[in-house]
PDB file of N, CA and C in Angstrom:
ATOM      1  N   UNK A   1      -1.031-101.618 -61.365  1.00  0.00           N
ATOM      2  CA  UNK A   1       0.066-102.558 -61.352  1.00  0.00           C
ATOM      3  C   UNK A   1       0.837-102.425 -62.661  1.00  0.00           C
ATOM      4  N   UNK A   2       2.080-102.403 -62.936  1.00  0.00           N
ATOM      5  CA  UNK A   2       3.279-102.060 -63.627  1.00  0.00           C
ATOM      6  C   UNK A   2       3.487-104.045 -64.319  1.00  0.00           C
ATOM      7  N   UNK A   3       3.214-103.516 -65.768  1.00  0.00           N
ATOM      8  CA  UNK A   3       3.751-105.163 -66.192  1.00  0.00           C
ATOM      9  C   UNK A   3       5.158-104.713 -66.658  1.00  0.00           C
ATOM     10  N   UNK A   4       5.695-105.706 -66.874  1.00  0.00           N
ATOM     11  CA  UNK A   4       7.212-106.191 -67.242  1.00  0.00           C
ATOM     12  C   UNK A   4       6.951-105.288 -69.096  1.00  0.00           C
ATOM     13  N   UNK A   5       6.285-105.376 -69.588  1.00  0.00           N
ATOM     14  CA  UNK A   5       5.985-104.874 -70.846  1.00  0.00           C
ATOM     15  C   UNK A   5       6.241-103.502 -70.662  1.00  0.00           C
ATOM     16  N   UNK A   6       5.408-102.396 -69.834  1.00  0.00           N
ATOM     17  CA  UNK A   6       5.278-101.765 -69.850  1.00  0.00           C
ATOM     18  C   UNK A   6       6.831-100.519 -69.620  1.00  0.00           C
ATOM     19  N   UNK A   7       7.791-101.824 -68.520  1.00  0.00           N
ATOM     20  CA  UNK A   7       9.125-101.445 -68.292  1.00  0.00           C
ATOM     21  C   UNK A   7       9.772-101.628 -69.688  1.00  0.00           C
ATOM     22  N   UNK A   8       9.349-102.623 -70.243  1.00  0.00           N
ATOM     23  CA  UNK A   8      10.811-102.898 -71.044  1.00  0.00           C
ATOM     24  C   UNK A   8       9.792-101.710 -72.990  1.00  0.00           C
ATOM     25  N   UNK A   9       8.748-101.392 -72.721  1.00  0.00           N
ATOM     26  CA  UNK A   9       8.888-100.226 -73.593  1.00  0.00           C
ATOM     27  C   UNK A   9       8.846 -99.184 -72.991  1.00  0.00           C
ATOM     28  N   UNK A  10       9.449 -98.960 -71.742  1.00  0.00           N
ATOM     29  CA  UNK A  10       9.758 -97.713 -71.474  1.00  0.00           C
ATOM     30  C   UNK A  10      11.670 -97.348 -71.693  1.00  0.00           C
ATOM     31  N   UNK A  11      11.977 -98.789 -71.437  1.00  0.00           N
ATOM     32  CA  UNK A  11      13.233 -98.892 -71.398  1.00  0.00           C
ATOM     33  C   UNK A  11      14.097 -98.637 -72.862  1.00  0.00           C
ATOM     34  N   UNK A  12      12.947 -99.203 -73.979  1.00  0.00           N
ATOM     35  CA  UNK A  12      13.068 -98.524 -75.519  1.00  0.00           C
ATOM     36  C   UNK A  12      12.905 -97.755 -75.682  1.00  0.00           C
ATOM     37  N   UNK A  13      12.038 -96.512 -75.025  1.00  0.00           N
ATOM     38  CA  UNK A  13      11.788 -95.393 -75.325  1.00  0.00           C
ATOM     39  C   UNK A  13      13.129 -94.421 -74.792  1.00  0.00           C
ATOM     40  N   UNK A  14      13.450 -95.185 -73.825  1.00  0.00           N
ATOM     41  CA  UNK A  14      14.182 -94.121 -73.235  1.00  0.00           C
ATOM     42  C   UNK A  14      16.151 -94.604 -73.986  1.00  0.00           C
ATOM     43  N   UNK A  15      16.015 -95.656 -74.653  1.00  0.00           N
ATOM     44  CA  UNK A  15      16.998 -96.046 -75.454  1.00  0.00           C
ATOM     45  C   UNK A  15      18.054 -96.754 -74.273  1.00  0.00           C
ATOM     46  N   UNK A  16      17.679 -97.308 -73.511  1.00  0.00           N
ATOM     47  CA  UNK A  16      18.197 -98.095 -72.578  1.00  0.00           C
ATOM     48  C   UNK A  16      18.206 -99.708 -72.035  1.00  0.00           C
ATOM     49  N   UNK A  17      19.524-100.218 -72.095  1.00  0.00           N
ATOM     50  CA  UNK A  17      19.489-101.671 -72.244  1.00  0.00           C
ATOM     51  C   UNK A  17      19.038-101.868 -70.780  1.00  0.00           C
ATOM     52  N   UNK A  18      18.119-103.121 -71.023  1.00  0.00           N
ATOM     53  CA  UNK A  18      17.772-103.543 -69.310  1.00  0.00           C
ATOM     54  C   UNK A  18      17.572-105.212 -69.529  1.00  0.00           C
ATOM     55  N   UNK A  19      18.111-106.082 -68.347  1.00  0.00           N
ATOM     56  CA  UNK A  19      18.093-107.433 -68.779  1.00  0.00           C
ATOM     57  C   UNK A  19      16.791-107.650 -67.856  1.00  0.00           C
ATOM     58  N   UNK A  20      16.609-109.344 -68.042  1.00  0.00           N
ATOM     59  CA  UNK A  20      15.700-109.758 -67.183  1.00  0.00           C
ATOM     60  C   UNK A  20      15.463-109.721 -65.748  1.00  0.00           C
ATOM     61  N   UNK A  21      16.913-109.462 -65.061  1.00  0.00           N
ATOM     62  CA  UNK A  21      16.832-109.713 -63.672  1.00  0.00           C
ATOM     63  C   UNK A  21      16.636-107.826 -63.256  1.00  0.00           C
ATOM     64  N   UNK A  22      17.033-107.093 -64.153  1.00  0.00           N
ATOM     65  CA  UNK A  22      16.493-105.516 -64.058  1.00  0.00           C
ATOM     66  C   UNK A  22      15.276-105.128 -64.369  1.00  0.00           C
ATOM     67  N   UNK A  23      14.875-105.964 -64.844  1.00  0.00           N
ATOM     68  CA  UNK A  23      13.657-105.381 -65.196  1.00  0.00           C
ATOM     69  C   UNK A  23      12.585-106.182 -63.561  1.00  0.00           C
ATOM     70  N   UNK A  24      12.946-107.020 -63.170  1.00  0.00           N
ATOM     71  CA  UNK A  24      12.130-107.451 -61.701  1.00  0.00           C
ATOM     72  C   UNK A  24      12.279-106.133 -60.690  1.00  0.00           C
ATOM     73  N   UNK A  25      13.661-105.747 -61.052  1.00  0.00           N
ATOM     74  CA  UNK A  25      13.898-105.009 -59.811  1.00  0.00           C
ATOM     75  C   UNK A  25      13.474-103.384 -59.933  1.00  0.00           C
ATOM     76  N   UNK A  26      13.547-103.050 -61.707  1.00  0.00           N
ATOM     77  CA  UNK A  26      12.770-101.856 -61.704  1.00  0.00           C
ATOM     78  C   UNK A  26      11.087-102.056 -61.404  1.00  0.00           C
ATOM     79  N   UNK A  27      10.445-103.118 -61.764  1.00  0.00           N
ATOM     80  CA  UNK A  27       9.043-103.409 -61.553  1.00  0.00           C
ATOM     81  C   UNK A  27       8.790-103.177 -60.072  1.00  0.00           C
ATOM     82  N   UNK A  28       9.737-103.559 -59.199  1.00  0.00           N
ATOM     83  CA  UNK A  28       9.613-103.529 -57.977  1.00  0.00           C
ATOM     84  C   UNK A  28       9.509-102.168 -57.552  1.00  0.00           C
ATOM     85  N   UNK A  29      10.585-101.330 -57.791  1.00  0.00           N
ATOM     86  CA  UNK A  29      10.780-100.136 -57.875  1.00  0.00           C
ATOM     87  C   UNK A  29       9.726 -98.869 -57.901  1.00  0.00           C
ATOM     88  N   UNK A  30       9.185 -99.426 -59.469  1.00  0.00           N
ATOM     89  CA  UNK A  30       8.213 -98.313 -59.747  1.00  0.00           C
ATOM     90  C   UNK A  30       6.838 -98.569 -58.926  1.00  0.00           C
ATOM     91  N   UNK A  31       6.655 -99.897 -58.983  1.00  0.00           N
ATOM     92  CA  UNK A  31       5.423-100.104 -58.262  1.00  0.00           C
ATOM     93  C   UNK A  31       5.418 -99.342 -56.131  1.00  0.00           C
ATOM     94  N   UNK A  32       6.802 -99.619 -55.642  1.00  0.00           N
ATOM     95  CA  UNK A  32       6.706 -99.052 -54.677  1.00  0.00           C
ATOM     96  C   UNK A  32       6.737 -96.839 -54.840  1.00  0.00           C
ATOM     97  N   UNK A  33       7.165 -96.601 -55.504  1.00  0.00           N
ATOM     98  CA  UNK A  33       7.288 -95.293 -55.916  1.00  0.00           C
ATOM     99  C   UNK A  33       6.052 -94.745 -56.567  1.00  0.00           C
ATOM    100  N   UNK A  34       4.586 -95.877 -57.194  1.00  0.00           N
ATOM    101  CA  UNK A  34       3.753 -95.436 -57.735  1.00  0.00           C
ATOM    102  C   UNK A  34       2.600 -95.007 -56.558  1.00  0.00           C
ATOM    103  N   UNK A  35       2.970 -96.695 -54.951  1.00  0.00           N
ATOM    104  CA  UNK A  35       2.463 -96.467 -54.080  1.00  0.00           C
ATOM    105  C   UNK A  35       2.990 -95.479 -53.189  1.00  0.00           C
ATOM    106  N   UNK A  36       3.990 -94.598 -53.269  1.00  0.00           N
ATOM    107  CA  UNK A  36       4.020 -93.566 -52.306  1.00  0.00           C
ATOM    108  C   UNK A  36       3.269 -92.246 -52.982  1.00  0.00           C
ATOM    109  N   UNK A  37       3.269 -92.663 -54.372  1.00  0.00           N
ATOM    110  CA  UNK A  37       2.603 -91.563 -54.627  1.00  0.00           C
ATOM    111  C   UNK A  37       0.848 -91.223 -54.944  1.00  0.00           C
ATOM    112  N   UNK A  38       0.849 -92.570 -54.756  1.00  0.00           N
ATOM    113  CA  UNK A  38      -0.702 -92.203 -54.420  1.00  0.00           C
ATOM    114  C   UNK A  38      -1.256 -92.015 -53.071  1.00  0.00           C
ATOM    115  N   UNK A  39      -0.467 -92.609 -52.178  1.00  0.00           N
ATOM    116  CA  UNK A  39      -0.471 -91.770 -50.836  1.00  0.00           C
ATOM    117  C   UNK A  39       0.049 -90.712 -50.206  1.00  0.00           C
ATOM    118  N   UNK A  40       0.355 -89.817 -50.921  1.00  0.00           N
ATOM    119  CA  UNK A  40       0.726 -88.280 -51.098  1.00  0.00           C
ATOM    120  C   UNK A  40      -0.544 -87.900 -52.022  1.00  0.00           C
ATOM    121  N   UNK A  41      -1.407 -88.838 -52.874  1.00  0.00           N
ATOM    122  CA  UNK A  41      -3.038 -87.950 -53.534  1.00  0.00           C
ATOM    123  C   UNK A  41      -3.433 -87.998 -52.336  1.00  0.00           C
ATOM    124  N   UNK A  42      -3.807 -89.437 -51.775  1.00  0.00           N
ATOM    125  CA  UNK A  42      -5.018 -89.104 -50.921  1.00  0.00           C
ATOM    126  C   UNK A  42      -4.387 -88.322 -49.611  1.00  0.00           C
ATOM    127  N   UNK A  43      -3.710 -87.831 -49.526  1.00  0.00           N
ATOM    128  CA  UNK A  43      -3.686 -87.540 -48.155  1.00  0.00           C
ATOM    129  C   UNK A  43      -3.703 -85.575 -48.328  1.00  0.00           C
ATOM    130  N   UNK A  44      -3.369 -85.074 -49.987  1.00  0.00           N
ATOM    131  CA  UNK A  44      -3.608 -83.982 -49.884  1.00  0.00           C
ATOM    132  C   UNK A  44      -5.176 -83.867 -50.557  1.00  0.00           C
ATOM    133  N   UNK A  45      -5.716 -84.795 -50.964  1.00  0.00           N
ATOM    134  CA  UNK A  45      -7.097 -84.900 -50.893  1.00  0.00           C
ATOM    135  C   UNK A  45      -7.705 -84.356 -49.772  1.00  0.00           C
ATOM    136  N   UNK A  46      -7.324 -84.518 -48.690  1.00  0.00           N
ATOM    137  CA  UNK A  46      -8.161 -84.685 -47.495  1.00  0.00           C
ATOM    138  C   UNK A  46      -7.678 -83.306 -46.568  1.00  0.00           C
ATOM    139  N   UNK A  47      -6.537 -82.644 -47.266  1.00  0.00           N
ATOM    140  CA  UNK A  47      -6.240 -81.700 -46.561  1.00  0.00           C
ATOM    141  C   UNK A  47      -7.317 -80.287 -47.271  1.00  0.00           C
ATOM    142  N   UNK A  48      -7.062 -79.480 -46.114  1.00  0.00           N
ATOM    143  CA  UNK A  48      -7.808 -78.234 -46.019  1.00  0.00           C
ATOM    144  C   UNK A  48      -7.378 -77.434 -46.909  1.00  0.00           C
ATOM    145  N   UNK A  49      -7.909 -76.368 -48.268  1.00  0.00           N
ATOM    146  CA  UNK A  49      -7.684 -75.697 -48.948  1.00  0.00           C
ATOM    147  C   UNK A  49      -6.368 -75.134 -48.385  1.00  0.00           C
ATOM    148  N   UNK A  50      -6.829 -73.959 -47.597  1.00  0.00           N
ATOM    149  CA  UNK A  50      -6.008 -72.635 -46.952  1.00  0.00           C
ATOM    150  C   UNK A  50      -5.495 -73.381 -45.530  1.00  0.00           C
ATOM    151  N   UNK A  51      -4.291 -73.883 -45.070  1.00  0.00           N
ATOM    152  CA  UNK A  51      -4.034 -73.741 -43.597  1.00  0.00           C
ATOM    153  C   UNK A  51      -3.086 -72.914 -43.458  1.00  0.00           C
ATOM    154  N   UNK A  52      -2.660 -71.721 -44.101  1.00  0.00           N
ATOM    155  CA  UNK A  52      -1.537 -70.660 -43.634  1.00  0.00           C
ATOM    156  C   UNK A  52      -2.633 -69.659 -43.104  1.00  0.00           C
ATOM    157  N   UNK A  53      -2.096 -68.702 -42.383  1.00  0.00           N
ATOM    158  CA  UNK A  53      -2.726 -67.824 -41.328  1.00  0.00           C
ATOM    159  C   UNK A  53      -3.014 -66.759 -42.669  1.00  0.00           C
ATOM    160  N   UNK A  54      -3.896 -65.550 -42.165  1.00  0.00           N
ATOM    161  CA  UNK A  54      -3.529 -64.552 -42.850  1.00  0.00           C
ATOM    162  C   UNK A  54      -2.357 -63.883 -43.268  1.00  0.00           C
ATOM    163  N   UNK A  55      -2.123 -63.525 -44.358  1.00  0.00           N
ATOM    164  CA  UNK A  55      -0.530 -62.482 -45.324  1.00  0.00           C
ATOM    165  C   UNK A  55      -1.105 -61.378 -44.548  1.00  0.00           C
ATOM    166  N   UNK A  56       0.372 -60.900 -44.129  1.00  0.00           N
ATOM    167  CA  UNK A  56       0.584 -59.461 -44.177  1.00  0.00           C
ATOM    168  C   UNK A  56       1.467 -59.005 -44.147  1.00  0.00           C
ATOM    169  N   UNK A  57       1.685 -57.662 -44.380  1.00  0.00           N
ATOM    170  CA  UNK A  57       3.287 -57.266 -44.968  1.00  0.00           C
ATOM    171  C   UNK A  57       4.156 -56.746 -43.298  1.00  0.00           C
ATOM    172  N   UNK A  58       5.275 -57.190 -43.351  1.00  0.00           N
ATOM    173  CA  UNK A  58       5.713 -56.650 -41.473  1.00  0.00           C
ATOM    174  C   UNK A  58       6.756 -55.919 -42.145  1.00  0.00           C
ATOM    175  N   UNK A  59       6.846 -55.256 -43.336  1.00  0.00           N
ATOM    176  CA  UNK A  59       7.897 -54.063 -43.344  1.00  0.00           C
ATOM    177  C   UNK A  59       7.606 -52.989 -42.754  1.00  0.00           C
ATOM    178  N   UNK A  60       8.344 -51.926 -42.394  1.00  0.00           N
ATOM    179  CA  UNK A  60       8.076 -50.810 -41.355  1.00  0.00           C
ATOM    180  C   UNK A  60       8.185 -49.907 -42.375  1.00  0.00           C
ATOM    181  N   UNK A  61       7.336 -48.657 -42.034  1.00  0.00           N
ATOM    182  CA  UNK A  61       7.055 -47.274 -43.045  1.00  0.00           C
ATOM    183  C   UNK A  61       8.067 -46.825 -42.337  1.00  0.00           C
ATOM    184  N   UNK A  62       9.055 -46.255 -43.573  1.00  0.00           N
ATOM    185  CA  UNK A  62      10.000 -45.021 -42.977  1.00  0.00           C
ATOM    186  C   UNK A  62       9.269 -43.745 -42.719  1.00  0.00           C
ATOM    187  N   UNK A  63       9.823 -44.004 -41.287  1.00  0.00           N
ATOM    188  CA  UNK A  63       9.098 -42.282 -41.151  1.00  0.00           C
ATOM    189  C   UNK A  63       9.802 -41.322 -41.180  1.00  0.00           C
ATOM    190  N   UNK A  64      11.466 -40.787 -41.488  1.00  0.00           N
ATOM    191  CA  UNK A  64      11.906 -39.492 -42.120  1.00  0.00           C
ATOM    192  C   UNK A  64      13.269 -40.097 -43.337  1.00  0.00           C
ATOM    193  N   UNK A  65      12.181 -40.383 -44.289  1.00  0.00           N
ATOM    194  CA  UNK A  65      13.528 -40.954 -45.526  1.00  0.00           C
ATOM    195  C   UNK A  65      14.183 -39.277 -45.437  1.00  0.00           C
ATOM    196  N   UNK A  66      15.680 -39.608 -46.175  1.00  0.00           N
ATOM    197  CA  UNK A  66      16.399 -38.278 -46.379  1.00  0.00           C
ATOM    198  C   UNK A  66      15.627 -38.052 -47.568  1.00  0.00           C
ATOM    199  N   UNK A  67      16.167 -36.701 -48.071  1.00  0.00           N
ATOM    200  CA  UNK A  67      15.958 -36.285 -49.260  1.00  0.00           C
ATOM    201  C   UNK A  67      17.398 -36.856 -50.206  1.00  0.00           C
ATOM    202  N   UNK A  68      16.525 -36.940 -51.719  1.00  0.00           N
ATOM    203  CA  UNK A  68      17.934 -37.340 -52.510  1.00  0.00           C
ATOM    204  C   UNK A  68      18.965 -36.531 -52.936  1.00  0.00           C
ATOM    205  N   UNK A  69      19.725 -36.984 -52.685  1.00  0.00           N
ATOM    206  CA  UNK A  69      21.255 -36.188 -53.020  1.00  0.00           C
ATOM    207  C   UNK A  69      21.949 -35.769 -51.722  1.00  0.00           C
ATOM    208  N   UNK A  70      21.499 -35.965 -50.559  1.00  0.00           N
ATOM    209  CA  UNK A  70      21.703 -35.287 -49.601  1.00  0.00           C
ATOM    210  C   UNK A  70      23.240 -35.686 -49.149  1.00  0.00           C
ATOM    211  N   UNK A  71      23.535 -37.483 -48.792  1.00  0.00           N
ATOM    212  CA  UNK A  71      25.112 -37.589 -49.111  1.00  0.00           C
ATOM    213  C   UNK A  71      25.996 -37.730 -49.806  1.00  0.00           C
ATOM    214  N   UNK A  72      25.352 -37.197 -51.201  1.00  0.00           N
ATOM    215  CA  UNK A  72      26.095 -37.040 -52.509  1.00  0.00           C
ATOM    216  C   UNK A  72      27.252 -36.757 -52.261  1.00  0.00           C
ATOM    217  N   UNK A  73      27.601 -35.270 -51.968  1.00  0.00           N
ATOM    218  CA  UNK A  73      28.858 -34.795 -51.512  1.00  0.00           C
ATOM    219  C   UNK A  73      29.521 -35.464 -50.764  1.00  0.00           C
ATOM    220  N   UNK A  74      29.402 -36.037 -49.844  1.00  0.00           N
ATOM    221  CA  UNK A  74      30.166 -36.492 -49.253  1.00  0.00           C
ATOM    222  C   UNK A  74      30.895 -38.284 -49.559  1.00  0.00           C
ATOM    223  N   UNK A  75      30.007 -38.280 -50.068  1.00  0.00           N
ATOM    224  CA  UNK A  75      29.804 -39.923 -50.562  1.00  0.00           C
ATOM    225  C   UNK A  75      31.500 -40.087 -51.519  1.00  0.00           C
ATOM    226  N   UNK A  76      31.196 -38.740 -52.437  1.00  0.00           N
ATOM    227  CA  UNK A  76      31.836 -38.453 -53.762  1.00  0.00           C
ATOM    228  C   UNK A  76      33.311 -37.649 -52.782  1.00  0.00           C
ATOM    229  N   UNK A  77      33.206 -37.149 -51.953  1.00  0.00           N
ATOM    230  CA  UNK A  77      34.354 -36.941 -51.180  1.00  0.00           C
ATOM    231  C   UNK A  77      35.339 -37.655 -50.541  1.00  0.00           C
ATOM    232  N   UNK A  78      34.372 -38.749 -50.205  1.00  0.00           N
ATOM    233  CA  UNK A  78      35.569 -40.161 -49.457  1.00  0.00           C
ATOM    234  C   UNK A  78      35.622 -40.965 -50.690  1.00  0.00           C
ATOM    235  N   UNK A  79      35.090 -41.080 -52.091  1.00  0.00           N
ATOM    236  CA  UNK A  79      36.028 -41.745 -53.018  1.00  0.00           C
ATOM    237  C   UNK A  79      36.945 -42.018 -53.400  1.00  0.00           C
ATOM    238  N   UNK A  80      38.082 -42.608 -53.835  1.00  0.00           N
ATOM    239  CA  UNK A  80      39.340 -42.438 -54.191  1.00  0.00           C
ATOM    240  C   UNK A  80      39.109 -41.638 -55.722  1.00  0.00           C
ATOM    241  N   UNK A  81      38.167 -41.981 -56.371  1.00  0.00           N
ATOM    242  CA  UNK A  81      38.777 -40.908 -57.806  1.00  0.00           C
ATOM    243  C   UNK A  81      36.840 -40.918 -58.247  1.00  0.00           C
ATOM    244  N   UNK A  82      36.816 -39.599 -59.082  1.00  0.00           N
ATOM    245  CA  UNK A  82      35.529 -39.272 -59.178  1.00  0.00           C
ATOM    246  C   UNK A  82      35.203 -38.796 -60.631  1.00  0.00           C
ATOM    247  N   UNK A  83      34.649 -39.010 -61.188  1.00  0.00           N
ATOM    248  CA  UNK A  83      34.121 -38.545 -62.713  1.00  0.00           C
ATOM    249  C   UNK A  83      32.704 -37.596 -62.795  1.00  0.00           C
ATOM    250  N   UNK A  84      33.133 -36.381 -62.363  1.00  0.00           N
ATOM    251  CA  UNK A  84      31.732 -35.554 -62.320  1.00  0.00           C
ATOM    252  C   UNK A  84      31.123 -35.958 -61.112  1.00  0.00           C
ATOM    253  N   UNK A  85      29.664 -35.950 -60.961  1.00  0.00           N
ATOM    254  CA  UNK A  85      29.114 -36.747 -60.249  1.00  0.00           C
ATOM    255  C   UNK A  85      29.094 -38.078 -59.764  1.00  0.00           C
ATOM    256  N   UNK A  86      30.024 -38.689 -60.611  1.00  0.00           N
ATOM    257  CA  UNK A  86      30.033 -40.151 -60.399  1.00  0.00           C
ATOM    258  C   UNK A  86      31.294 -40.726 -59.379  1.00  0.00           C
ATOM    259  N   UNK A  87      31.180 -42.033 -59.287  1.00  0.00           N
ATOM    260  CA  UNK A  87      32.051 -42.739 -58.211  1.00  0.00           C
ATOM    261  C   UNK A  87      32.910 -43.409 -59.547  1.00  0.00           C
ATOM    262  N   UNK A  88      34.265 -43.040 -59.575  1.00  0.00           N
ATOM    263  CA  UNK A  88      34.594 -44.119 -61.100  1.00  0.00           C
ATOM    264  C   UNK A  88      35.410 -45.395 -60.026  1.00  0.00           C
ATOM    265  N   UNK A  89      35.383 -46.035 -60.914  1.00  0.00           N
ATOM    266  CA  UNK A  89      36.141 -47.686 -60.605  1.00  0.00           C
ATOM    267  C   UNK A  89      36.717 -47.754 -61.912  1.00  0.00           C
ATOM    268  N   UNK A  90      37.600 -49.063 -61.500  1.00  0.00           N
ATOM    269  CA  UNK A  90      37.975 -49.873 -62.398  1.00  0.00           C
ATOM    270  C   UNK A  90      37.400 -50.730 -63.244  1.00  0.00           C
ATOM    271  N   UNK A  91      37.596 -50.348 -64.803  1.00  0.00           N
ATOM    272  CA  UNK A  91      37.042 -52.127 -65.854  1.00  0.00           C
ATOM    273  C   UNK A  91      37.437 -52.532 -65.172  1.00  0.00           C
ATOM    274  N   UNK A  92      35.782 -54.047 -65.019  1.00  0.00           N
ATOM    275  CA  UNK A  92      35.584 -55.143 -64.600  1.00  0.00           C
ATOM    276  C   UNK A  92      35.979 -56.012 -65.561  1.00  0.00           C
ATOM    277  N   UNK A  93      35.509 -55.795 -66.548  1.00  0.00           N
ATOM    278  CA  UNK A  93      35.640 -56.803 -67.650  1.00  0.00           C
ATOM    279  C   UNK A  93      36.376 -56.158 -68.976  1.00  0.00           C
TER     280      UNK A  93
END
């Protein structure tokens, strides 16, 4: 249980004015927010370590990657402008 004390030095700590009729209504407040959260302990208290199924990975093995460089040329052919090997652009920044 949450005393009125305990609000109004939290309310100093936190450098915040609170009158008398705020401080009922934060008491009210925290005390309902202290009880939801102790019924979120017990209830993962009671739950089961592990309930997800077994992990496993569902990516697919490529079965004929290209070799590298292979659409180099061409890649570098439909560019608009090219620097050696490279694709040039425009400064971004």
């Amino acid at each position: 249980m949450i005393q009125k004390e305990d609000i109004e030095k939290l309310a100093e700590l936190s450098r915040i004015a609170v009158s008398g009729e705020e401080l009922d209504i934060l008491k009210h407040d925290l005390e309902s927010i202290l009880g939801y959260v102790s019924e979120i302990q017990s209830v993962s208290e009671d739950m089961p370590e592990r309930i997800a199924g077994e992990l496993r990975n569902v990516m697919r093995d490529d079965a004929n990657p290209h070799e590298s460089g292979t659409y180099t040329k061409d890649l570098l052919a439909a560019a608009p402008r090219t620097d050696g090997d490279y694709i040039s652009v425009k400064q971004v920044l």
